[in-house]
C-alpha atoms as a PDB file:
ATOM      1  CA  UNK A   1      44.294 -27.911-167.649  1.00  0.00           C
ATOM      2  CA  UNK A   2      47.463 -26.437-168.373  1.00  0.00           C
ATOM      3  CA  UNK A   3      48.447 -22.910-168.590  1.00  0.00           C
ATOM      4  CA  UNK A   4      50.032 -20.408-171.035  1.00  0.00           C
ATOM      5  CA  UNK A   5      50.922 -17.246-169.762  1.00  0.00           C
ATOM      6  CA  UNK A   6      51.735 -14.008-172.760  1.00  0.00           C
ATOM      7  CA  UNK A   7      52.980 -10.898-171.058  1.00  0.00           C
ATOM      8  CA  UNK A   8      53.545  -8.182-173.049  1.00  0.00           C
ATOM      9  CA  UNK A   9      54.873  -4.530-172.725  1.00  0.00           C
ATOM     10  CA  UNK A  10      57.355  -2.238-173.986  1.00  0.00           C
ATOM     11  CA  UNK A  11      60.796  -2.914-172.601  1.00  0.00           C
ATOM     12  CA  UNK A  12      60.966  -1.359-168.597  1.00  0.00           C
ATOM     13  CA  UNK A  13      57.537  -1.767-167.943  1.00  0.00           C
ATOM     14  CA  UNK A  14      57.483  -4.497-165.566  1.00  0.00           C
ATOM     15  CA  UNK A  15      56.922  -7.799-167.444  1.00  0.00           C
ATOM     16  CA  UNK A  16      59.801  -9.780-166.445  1.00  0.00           C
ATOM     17  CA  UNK A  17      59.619  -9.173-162.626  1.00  0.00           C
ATOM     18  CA  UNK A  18      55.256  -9.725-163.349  1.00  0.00           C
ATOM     19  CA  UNK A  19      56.359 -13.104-164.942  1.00  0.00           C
ATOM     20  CA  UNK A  20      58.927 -14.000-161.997  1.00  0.00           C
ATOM     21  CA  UNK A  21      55.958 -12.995-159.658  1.00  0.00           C
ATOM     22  CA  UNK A  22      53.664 -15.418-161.785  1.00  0.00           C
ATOM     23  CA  UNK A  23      56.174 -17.944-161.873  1.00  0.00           C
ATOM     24  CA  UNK A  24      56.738 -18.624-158.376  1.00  0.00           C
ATOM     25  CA  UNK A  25      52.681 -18.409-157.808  1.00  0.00           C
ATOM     26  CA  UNK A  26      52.469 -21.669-160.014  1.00  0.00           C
ATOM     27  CA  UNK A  27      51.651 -20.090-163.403  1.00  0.00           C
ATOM     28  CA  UNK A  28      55.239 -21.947-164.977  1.00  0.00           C
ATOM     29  CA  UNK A  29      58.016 -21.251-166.337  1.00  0.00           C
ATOM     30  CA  UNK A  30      59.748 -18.508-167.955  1.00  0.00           C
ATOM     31  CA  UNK A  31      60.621 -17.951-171.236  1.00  0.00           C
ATOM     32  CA  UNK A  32      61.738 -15.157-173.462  1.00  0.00           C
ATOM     33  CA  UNK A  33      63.635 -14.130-176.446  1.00  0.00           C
ATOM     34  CA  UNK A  34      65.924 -12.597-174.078  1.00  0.00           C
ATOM     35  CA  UNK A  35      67.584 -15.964-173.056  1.00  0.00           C
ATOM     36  CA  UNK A  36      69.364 -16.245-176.430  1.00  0.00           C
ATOM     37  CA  UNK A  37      71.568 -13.435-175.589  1.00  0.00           C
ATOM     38  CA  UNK A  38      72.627 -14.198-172.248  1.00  0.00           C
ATOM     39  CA  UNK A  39      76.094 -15.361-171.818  1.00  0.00           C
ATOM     40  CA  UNK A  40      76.267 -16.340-168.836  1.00  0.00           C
ATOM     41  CA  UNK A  41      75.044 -13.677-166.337  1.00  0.00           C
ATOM     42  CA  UNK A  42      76.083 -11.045-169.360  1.00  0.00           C
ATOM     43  CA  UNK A  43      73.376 -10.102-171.504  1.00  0.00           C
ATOM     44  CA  UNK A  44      74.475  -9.515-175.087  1.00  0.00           C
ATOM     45  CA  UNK A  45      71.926  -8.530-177.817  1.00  0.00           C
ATOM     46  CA  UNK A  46      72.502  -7.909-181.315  1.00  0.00           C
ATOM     47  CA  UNK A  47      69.388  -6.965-183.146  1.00  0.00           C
ATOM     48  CA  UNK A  48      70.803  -8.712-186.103  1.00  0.00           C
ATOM     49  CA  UNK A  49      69.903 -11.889-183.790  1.00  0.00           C
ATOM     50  CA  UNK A  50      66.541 -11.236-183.247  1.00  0.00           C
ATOM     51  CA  UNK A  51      65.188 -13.777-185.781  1.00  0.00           C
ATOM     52  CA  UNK A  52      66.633 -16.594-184.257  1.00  0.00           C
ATOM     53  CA  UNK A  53      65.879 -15.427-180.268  1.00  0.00           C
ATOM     54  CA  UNK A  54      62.296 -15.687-181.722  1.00  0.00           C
ATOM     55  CA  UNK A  55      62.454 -18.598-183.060  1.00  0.00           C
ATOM     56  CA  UNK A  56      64.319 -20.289-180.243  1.00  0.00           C
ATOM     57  CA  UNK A  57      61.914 -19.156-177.796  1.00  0.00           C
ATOM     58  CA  UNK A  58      58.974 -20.438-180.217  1.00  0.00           C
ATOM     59  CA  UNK A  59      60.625 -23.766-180.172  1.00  0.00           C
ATOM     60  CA  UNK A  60      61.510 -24.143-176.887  1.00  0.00           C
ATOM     61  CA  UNK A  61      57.215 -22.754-175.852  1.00  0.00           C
ATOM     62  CA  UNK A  62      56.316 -25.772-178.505  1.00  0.00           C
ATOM     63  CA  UNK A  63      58.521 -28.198-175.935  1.00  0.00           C
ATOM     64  CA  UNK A  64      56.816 -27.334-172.898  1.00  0.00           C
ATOM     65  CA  UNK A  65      53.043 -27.505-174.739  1.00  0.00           C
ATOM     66  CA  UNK A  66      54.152 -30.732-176.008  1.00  0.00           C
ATOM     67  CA  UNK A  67      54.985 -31.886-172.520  1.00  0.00           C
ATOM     68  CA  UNK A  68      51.800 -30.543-171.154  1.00  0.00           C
ATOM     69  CA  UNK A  69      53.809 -28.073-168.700  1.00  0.00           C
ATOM     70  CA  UNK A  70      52.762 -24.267-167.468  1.00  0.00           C
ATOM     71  CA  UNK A  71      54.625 -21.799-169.234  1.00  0.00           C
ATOM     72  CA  UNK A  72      54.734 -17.737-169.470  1.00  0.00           C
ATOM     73  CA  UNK A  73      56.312 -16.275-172.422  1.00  0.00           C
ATOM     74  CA  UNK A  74      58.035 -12.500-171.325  1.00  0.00           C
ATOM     75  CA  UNK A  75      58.338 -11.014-173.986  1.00  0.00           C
ATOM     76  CA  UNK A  76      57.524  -7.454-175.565  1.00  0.00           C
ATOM     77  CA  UNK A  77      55.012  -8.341-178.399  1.00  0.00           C
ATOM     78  CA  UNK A  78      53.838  -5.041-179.696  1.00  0.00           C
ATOM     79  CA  UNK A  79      51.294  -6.257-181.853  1.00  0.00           C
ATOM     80  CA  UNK A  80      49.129  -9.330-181.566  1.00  0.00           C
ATOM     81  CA  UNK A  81      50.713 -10.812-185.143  1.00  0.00           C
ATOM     82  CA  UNK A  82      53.865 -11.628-182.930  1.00  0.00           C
ATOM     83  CA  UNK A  83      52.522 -13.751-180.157  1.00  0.00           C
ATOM     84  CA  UNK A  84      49.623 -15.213-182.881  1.00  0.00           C
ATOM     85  CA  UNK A  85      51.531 -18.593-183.117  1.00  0.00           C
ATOM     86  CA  UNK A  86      51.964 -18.986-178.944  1.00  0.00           C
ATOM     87  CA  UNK A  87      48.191 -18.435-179.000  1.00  0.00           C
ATOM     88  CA  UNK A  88      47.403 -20.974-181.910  1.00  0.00           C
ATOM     89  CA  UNK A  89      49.793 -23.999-180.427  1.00  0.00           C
ATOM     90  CA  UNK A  90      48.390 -23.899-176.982  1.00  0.00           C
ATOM     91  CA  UNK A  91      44.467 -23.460-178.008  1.00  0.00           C
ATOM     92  CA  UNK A  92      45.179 -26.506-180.810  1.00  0.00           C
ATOM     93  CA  UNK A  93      46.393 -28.652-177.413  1.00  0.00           C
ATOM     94  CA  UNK A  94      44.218 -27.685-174.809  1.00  0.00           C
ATOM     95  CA  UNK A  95      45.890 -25.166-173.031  1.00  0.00           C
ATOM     96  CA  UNK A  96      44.003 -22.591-170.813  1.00  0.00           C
ATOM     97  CA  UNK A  97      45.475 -19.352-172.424  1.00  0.00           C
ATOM     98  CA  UNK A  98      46.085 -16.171-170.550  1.00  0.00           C
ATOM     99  CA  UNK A  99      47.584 -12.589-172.280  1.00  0.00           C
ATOM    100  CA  UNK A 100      48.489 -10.068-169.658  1.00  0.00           C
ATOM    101  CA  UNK A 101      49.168  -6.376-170.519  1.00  0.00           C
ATOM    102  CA  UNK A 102      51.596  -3.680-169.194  1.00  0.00           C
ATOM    103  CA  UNK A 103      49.624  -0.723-170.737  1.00  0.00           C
ATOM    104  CA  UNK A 104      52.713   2.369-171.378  1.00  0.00           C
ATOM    105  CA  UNK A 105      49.662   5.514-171.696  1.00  0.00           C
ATOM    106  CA  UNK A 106      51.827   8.239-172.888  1.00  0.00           C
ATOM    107  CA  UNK A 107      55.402   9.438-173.177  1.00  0.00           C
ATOM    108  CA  UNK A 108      55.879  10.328-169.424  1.00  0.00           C
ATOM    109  CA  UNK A 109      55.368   6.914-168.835  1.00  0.00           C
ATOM    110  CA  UNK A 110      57.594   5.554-171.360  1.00  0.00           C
ATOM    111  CA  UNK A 111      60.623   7.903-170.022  1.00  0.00           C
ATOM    112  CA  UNK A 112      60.524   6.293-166.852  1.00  0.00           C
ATOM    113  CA  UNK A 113      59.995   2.783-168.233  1.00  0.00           C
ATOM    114  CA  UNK A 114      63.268   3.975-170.270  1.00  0.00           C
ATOM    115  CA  UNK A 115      65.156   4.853-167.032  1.00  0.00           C
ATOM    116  CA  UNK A 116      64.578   1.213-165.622  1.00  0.00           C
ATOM    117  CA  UNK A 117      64.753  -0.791-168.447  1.00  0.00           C
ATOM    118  CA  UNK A 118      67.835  -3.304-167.988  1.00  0.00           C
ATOM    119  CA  UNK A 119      68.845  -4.273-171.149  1.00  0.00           C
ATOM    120  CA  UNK A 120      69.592  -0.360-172.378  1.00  0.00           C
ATOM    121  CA  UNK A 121      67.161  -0.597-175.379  1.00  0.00           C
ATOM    122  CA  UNK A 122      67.762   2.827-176.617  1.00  0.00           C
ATOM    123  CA  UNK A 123      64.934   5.737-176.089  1.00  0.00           C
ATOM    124  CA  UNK A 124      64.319   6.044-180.061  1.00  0.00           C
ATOM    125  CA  UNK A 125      63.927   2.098-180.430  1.00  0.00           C
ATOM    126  CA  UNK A 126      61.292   2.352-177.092  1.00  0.00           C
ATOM    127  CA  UNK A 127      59.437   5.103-179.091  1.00  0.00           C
ATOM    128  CA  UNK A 128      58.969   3.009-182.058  1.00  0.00           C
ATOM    129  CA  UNK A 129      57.641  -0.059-180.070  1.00  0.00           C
ATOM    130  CA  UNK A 130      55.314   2.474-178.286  1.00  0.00           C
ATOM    131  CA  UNK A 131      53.972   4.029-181.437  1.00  0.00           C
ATOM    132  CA  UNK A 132      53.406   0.871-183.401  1.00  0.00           C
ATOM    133  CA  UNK A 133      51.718  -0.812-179.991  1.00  0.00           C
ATOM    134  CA  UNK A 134      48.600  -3.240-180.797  1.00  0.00           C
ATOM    135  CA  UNK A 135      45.926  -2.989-177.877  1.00  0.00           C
ATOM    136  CA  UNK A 136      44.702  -6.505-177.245  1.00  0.00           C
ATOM    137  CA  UNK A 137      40.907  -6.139-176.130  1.00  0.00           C
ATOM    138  CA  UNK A 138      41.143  -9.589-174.786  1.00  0.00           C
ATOM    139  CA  UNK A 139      44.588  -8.928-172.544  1.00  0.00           C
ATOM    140  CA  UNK A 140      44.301  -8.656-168.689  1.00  0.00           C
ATOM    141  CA  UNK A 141      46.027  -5.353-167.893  1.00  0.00           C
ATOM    142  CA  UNK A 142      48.753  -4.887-165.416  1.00  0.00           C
ATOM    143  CA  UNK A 143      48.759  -1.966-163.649  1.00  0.00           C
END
């Protein structure tokens, strides 16, 4: 049975180098929202964007289901409503779905998940994701 992988955290938490780990143990391949701003090896966001990184990455998830393959979607989803339609395709074809957590406990730990994050998503934006964070009882966590 095929495989869909969700991680989700708040931006410096971890998820991308969890999905390379899960990757290259078999679980698929990678996809994000974040591949619709690379140019390149330059990553280049513009929040104005975001609408169509989502839907691009949507798209190109619906591709691999239809093609049976493994796939792990890294992105941050901080609420369940935004990773709802990943979780709908794959149970409609038959895909053994999987939703692993990054859990960011408190503002300590989101100042150091600020200092590593890679793509320089500003403090104010992280504290935003953080406070509007959905816990999903059925997620794996990461620690």
């Amino acid at each position: 049975m095929p495989t869909a992988t969700i991680v989700r955290g708040v931006p410096g938490s971890g998820k991308s180098t969890f999905a390379r780990i899960s990757s290259v143990e078999g679980f698929g391949d990678i996809i994000s929202a974040d591949d619709f701003f690379m140019k390149g090896e330059r990553y280049c966001f513009d929040p104005r964007l975001l609408p169509q990184a989502h839907a691009q990455c949507l798209s190109r998830f619906i591709e691999y289901v239809k093609n049976g393959k493994n796939i792990i979607v890294d992105n941050v989803h901080s609420q369940m409503w935004e990773y709802k339609n990943y979780l709908l395709i794959a149970k409609m074809m038959g895909y053994e779905i999987k939703v692993f957590e990054i859990p960011c406990p408190d503002l300590d730990i989101l100042k150091m998940f600020h200092s590593r994050n890679i793509h320089n998503v500003p403090y104010h934006t992280m504290e935003a994701i953080w406070n509007r964070w959905e816990m999903d009882s059925s997620a794996q966590i990461v620690s």
